[in-house]
C-alpha atoms as a PDB file:
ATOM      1  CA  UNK A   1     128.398 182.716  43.977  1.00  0.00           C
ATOM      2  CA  UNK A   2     125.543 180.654  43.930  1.00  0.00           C
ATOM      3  CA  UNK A   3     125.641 177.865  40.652  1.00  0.00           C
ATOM      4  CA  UNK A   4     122.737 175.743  40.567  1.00  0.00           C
ATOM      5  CA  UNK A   5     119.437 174.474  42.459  1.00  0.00           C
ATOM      6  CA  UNK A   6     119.685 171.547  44.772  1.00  0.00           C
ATOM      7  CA  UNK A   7     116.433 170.521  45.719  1.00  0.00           C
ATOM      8  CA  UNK A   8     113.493 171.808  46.557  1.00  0.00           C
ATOM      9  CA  UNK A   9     111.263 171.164  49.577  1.00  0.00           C
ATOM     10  CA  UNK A  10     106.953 170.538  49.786  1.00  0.00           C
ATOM     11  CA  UNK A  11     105.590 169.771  52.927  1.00  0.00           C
ATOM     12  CA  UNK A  12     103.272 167.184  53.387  1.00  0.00           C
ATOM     13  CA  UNK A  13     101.242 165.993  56.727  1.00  0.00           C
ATOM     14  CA  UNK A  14     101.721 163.255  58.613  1.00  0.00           C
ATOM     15  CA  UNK A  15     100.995 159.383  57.024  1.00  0.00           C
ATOM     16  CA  UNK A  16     101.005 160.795  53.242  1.00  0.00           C
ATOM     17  CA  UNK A  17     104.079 158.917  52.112  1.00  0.00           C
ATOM     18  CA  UNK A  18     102.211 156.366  49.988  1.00  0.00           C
ATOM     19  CA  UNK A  19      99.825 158.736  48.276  1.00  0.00           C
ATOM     20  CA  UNK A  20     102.892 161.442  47.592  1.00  0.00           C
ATOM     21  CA  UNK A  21     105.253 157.993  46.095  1.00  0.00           C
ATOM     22  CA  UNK A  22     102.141 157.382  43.659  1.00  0.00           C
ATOM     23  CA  UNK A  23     102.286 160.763  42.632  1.00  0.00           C
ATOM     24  CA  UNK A  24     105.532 161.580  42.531  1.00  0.00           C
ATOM     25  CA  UNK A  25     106.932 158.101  41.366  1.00  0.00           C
ATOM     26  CA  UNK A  26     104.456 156.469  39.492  1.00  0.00           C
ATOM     27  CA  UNK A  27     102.333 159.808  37.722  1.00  0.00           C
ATOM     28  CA  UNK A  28     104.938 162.171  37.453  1.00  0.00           C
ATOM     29  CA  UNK A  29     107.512 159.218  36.888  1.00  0.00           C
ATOM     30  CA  UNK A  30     109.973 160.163  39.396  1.00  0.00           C
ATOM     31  CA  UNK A  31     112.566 158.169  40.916  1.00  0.00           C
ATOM     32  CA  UNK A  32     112.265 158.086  44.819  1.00  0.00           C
ATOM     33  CA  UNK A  33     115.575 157.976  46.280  1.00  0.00           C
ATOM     34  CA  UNK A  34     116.981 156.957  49.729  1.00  0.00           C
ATOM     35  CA  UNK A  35     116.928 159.590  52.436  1.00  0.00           C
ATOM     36  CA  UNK A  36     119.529 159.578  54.514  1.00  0.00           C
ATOM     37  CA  UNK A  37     119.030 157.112  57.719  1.00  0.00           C
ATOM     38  CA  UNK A  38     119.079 160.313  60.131  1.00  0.00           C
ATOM     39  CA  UNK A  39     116.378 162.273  58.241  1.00  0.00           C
ATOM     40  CA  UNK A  40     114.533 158.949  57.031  1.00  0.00           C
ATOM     41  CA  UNK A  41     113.368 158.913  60.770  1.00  0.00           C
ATOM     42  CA  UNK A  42     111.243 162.039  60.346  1.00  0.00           C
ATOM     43  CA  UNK A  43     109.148 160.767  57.295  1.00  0.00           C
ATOM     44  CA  UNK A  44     108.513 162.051  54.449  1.00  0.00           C
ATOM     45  CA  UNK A  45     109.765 160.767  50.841  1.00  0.00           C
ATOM     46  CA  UNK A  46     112.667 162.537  48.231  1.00  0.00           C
ATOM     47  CA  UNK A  47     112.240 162.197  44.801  1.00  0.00           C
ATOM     48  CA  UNK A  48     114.681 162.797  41.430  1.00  0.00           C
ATOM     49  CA  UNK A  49     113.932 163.014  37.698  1.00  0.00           C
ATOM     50  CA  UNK A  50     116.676 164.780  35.130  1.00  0.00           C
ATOM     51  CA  UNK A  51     117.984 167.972  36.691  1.00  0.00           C
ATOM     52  CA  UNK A  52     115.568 167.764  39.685  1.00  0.00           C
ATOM     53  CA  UNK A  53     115.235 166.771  43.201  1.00  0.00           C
ATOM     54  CA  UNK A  54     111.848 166.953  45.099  1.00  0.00           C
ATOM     55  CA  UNK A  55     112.053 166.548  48.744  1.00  0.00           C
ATOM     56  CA  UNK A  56     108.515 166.269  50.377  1.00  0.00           C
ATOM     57  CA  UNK A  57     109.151 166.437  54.164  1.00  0.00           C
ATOM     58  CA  UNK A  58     106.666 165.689  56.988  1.00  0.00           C
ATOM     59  CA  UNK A  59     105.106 168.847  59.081  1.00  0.00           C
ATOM     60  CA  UNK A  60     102.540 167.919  62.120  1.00  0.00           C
ATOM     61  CA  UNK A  61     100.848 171.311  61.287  1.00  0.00           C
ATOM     62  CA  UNK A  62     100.434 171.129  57.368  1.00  0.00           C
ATOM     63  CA  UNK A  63      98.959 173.451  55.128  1.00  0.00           C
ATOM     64  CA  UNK A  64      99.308 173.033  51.483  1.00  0.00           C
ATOM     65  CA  UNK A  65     101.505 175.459  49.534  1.00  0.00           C
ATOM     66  CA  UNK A  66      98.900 177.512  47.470  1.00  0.00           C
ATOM     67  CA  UNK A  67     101.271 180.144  46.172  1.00  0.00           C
ATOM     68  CA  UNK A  68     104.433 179.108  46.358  1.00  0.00           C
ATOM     69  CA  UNK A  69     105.313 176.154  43.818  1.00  0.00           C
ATOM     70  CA  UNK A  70     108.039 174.585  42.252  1.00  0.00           C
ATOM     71  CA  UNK A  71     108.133 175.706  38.166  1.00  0.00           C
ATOM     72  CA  UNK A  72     108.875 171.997  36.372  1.00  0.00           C
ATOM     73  CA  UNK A  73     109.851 172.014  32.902  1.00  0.00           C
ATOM     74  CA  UNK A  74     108.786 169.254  30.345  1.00  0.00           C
ATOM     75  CA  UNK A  75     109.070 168.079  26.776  1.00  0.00           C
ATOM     76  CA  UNK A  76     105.350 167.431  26.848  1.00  0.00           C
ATOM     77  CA  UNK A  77     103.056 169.320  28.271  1.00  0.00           C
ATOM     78  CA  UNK A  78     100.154 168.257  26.768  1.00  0.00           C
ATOM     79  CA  UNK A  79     100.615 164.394  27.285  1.00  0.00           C
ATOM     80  CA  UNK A  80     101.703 165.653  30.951  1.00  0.00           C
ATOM     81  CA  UNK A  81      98.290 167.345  30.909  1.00  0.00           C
ATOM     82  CA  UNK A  82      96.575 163.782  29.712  1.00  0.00           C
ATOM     83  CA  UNK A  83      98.709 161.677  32.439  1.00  0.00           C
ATOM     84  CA  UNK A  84      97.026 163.968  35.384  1.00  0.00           C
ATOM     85  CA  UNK A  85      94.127 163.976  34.089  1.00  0.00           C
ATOM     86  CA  UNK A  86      93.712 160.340  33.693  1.00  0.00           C
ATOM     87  CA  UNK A  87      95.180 159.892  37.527  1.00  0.00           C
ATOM     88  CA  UNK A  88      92.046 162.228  38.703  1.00  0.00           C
ATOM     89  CA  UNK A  89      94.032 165.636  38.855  1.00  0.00           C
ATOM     90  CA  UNK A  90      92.493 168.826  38.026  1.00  0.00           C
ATOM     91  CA  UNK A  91      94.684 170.770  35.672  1.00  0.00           C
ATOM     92  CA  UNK A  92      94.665 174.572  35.365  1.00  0.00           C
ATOM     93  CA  UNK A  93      96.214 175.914  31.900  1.00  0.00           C
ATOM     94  CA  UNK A  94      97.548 179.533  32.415  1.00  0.00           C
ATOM     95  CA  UNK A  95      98.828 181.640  29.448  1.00  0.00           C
ATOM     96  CA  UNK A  96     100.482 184.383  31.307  1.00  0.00           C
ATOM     97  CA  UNK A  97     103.994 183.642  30.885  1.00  0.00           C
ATOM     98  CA  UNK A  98     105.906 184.783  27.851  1.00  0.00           C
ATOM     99  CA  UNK A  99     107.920 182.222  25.906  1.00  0.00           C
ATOM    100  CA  UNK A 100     106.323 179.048  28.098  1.00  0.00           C
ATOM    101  CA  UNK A 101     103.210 177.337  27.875  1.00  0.00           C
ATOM    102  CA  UNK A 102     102.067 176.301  31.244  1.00  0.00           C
ATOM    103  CA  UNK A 103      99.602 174.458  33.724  1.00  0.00           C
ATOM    104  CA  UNK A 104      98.898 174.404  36.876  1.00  0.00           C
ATOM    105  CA  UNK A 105      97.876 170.971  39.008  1.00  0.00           C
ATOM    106  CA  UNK A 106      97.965 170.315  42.544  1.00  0.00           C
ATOM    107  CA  UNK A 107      99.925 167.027  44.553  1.00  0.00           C
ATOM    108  CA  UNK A 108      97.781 164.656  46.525  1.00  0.00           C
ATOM    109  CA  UNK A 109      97.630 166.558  49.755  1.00  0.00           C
ATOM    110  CA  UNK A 110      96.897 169.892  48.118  1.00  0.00           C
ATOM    111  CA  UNK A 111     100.854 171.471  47.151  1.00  0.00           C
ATOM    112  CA  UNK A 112     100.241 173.733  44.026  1.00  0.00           C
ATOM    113  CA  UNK A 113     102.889 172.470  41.162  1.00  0.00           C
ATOM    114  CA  UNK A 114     103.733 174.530  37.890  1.00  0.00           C
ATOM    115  CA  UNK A 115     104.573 172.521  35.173  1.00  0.00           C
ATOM    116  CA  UNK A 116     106.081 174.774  31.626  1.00  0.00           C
ATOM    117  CA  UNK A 117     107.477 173.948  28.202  1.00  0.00           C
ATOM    118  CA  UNK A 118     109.146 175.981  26.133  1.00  0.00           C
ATOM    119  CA  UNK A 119     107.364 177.159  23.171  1.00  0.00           C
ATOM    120  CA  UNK A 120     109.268 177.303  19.877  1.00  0.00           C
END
């Protein structure tokens, strides 16, 4: 029944909208997109790039997702790999997954991200 993936959602803490939109927007070159006026009063910031949605949304109590990630696919790893780098993020290759090569990097406020292209 089910047919595709809407969104997924990252929690963030309080006050981290700026940091997450220079992430999200200007390293990972997402477009941030309008939440709707009801749930733009709770914070928080929703992004969109081809076939993905991001929604980061505030929590008082935060803890960064350490396990659980989002797995984002890319033409370009590697030049994904330089763009984090360059920006200050740490980024942990992982060969572990047949048919993908992969890395691991973390958002601003700590949210483990998995980022794989397809080898061919």
């Amino acid at each position: 029944m089910l047919t595709a993936l809407h969104h997924v959602q990252l929690a963030a803490p309080p006050g981290s909208e700026d940091v997450l939109r220079a992430f999200y927007a200007g390293v990972l070159g997402l477009e941030e997109i309008a939440k709707p006026a009801e749930l733009a009063k709770r914070g928080g910031a929703w992004f969109r790039g081809p076939g993905l949605e991001l929604h980061l949304g505030i929590e008082e109590d935060f803890r960064p997702a350490r396990k659980a990630h989002p797995g984002l696919l890319t033409g370009d790893l590697d030049a994904l790999a330089d763009r984090l780098r360059a920006a200050g993020h740490d980024v942990r290759h992982d060969g572990l997954f047949p048919g993908y090569r992969r890395f691991y990097a973390d958002d601003p406020v700590g949210n483990r991200l998995e980022f794989l292209q397809p080898e061919n």
